[in-house]
Protein backbone atom coordinates (compact mmCIF):
# COMPACT_ATOMS: atom_id res chain seq x y z
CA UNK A 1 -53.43 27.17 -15.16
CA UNK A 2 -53.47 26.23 -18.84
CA UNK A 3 -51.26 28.76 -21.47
CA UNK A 4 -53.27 31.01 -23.72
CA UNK A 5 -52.15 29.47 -26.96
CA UNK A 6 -50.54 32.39 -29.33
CA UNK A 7 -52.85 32.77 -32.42
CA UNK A 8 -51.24 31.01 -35.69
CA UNK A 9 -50.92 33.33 -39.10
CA UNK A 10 -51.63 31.77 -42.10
CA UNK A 11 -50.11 33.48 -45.98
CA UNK A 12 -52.26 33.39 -48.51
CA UNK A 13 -50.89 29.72 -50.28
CA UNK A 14 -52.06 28.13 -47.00
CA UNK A 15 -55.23 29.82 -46.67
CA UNK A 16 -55.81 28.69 -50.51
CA UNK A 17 -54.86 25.26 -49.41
CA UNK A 18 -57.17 25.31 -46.41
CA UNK A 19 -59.84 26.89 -48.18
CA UNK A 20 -60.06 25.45 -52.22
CA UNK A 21 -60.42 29.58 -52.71
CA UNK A 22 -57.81 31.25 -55.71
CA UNK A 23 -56.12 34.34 -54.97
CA UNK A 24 -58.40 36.44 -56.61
CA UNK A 25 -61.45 34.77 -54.61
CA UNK A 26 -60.36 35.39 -51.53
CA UNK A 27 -59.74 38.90 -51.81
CA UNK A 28 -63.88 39.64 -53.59
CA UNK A 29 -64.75 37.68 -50.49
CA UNK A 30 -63.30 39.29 -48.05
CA UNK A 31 -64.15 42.71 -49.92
CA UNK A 32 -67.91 40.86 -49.54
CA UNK A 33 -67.54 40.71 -46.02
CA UNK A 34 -68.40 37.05 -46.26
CA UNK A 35 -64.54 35.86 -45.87
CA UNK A 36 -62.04 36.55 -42.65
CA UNK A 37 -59.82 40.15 -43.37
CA UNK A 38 -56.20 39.89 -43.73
CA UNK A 39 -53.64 40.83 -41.27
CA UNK A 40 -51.29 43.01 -42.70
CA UNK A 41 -47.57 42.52 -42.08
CA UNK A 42 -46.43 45.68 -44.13
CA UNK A 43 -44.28 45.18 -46.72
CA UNK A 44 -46.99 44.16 -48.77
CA UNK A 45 -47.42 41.10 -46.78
CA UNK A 46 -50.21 39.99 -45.45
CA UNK A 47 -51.98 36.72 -43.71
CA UNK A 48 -54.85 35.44 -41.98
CA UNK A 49 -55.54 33.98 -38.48
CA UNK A 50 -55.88 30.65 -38.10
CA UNK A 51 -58.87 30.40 -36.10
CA UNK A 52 -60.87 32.76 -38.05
CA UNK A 53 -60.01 30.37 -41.37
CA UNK A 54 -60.59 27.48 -39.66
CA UNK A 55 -64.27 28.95 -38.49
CA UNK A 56 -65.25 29.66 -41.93
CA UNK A 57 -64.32 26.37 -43.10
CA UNK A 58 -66.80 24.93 -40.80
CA UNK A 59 -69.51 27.62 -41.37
CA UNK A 60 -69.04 26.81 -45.23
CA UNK A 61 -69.68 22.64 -43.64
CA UNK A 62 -72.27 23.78 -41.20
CA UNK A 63 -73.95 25.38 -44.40
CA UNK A 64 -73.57 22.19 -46.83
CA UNK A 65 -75.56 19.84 -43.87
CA UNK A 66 -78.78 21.33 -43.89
CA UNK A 67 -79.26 20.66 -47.72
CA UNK A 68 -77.58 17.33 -48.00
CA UNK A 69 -80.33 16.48 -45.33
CA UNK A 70 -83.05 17.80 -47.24
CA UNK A 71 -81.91 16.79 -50.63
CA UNK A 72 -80.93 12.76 -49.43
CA UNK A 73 -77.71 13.54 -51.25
CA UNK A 74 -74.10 13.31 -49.64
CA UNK A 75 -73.19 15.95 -51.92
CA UNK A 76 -75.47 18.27 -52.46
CA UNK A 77 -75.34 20.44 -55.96
């Protein structure tokens, strides 16, 4: 039987990294609802899973195909 990989925190520089988001971004997302919640560590430290990063990344992709389709454009405005 295959291990259950342990999910993977991410701080906020990496989830900036990941993402192309600022600071300030993230956090009026996520107050949105349209961006992953933090984790919080306490301590005022906080960080984001992995998997639920990686998933909007590839909603945000999954978004973008649909109009560089329609458009004929690569990279759609």
């Amino acid at each position: 039987m295959a291990e259950a990989k342990a999910p993977r925190l991410l701080r906020r520089r990496e989830v900036e990294a990941r993402t192309g988001l600022s600071r300030s971004s993230i956090y009026a997302r996520m107050a949105a609802g349209s961006f992953p919640v933090a984790v919080d560590l306490g301590g005022r430290a906080v960080a984001w899973m992995e998997n639920e990063v990686d998933g909007w990344v590839l909603e945000r992709i999954a978004a973008r195909l649909p109009r560089a389709e329609a458009t004929g454009s690569p990279c759609p405005a």
